[in-house]
C-alpha atoms as a PDB file:
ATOM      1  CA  UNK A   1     -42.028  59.991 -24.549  1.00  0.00           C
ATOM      2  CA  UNK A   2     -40.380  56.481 -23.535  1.00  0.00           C
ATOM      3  CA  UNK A   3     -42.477  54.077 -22.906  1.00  0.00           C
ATOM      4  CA  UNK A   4     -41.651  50.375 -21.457  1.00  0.00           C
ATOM      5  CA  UNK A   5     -44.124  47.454 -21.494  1.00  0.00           C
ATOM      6  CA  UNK A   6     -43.009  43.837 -19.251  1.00  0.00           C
ATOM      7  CA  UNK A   7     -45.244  41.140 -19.195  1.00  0.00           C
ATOM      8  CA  UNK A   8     -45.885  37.638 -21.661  1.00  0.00           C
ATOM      9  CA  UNK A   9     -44.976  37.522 -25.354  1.00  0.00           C
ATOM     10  CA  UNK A  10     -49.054  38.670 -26.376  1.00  0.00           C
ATOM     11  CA  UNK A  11     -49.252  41.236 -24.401  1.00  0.00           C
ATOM     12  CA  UNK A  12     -45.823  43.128 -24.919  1.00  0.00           C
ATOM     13  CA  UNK A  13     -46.375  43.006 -28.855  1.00  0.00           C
ATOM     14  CA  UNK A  14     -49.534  44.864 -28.620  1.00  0.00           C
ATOM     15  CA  UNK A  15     -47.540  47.828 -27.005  1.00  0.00           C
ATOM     16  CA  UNK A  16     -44.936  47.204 -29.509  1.00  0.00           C
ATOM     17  CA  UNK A  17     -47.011  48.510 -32.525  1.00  0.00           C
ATOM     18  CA  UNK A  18     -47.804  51.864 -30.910  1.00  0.00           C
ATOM     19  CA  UNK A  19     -43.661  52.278 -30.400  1.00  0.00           C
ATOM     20  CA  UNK A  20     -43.145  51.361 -26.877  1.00  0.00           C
ATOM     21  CA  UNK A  21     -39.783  49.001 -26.083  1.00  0.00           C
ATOM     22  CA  UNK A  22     -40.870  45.458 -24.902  1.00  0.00           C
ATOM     23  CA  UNK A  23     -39.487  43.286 -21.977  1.00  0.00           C
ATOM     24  CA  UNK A  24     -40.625  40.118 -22.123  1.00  0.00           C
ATOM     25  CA  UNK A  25     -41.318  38.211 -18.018  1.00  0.00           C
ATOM     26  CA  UNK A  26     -43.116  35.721 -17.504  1.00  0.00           C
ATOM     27  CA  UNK A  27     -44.205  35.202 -13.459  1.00  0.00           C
ATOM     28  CA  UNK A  28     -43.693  37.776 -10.756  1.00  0.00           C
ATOM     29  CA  UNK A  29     -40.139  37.263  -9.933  1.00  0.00           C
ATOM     30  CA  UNK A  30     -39.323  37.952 -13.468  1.00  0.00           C
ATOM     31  CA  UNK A  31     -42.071  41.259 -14.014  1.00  0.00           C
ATOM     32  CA  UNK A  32     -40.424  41.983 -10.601  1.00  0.00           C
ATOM     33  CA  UNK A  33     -36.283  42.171 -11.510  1.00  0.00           C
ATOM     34  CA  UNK A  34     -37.591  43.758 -14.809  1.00  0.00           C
ATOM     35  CA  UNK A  35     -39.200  46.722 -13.263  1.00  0.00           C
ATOM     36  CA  UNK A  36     -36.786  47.055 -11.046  1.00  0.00           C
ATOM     37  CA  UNK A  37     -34.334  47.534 -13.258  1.00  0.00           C
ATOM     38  CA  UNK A  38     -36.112  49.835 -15.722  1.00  0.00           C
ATOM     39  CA  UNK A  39     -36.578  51.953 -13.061  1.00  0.00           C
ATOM     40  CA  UNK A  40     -32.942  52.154 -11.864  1.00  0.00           C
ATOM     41  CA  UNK A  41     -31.979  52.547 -15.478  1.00  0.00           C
ATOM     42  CA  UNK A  42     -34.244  55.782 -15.710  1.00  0.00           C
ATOM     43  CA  UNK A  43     -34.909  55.586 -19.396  1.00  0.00           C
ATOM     44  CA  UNK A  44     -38.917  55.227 -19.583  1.00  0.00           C
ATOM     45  CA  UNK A  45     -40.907  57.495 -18.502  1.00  0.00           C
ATOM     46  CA  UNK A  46     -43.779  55.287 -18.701  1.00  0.00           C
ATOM     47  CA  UNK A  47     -43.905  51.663 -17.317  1.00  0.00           C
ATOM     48  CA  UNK A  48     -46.694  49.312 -18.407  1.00  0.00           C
ATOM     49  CA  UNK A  49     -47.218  46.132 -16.428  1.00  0.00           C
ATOM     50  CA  UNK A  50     -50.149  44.098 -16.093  1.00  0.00           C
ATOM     51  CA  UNK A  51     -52.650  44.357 -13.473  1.00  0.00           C
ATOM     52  CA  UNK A  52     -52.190  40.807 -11.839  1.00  0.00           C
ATOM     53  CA  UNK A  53     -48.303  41.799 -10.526  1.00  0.00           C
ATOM     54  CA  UNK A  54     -50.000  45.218  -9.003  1.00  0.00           C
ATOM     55  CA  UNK A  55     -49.373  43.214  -5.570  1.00  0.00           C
ATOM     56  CA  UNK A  56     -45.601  41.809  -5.929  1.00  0.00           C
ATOM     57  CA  UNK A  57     -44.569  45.459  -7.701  1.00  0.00           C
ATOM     58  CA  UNK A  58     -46.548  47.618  -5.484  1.00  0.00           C
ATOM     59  CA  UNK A  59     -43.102  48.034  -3.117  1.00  0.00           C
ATOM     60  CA  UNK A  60     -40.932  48.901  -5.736  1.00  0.00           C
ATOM     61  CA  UNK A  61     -43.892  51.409  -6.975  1.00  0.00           C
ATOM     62  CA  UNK A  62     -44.216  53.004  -4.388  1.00  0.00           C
ATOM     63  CA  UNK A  63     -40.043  53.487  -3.434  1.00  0.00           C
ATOM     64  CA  UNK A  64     -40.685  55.424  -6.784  1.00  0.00           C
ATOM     65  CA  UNK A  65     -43.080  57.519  -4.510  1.00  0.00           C
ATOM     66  CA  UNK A  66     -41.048  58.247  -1.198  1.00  0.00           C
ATOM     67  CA  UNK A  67     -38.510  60.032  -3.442  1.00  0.00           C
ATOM     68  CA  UNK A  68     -40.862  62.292  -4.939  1.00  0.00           C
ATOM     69  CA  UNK A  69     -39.843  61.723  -8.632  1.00  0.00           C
ATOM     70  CA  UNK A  70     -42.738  61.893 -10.917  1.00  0.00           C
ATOM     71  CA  UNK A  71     -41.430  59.445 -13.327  1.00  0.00           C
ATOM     72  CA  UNK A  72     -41.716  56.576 -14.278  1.00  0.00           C
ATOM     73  CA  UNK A  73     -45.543  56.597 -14.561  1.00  0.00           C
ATOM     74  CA  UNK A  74     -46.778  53.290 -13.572  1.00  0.00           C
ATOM     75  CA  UNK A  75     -49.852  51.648 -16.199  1.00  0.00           C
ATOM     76  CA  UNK A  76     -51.528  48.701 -14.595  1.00  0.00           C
ATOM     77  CA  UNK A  77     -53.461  47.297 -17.277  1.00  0.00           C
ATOM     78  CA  UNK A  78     -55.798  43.903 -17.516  1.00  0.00           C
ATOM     79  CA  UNK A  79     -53.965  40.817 -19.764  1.00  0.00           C
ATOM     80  CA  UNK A  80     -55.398  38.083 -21.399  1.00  0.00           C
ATOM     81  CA  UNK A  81     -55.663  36.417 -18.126  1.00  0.00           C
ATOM     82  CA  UNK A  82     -58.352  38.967 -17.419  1.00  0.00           C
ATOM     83  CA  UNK A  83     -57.518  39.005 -13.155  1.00  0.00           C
ATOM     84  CA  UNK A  84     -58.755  42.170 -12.614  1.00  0.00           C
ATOM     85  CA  UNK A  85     -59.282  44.218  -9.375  1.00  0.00           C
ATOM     86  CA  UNK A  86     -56.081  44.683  -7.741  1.00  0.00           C
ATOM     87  CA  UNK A  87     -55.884  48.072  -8.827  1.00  0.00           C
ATOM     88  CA  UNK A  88     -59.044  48.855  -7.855  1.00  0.00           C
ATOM     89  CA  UNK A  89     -58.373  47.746  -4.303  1.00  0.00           C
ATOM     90  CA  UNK A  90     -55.268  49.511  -4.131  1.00  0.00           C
ATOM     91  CA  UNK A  91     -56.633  52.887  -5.162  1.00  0.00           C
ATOM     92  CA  UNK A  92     -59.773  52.487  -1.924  1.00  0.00           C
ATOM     93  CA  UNK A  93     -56.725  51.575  -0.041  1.00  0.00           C
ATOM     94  CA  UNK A  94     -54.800  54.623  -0.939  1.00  0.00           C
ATOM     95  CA  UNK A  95     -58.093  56.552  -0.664  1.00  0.00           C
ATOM     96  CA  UNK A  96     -58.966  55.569   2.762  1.00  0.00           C
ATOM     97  CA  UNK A  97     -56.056  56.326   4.320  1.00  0.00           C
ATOM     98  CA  UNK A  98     -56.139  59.871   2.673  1.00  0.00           C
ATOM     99  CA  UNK A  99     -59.888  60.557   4.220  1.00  0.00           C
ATOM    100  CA  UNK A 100     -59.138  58.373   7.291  1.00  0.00           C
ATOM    101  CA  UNK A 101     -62.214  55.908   6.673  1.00  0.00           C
ATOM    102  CA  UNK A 102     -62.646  53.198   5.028  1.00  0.00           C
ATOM    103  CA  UNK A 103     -63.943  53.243   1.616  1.00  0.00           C
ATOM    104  CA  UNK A 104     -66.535  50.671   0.820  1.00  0.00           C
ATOM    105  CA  UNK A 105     -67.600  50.159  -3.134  1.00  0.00           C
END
């Protein structure tokens, strides 16, 4: 399996010792133009980003989506930053409009 990791210097290497290929962005613009082309490209079939650009890459996720392919998986994980949540509230997003209420948690 392929696997791509974009975010800061410390949190790409991490990924690096388990094999995966690191692109190193730092801000949202750059985590942005990154993913987007890694996904053009088609080469990884698993994209690791951290969770505090879930907002600013959510459209480019989710183009992924609307075509039906299943890959590239998309990883949202925590960095040392430790903003955490936005997945979360993406996921009762997603989940309310499947059951057509909103989810409180």
């Amino acid at each position: 399996m392929s696997i791509a990791v974009i975010g800061s210097p410390p949190f790409v290497s991490c990924f690096e010792m388990i094999g995966a290929v690191s692109f190193e962005a730092n801000g949202s613009e750059a985590v942005t133009r990154t993913l987007k082309r890694l996904i053009e490209e088609e080469n990884f079939k698993l994209i690791i980003i951290p969770e505090r650009f879930a907002k600013e890459t959510l459209p480019l996720r989710e183009q992924v989506m609307r075509k039906g392919d299943i890959t590239p998986v998309f990883t949202l994980i925590p960095d040392l930053t430790m903003e955490t949540g936005m997945r979360i509230e993406e996921l009762q997003e997603i989940v309310s409009l499947a059951i057509g209420a909103k989810l409180e948690l």
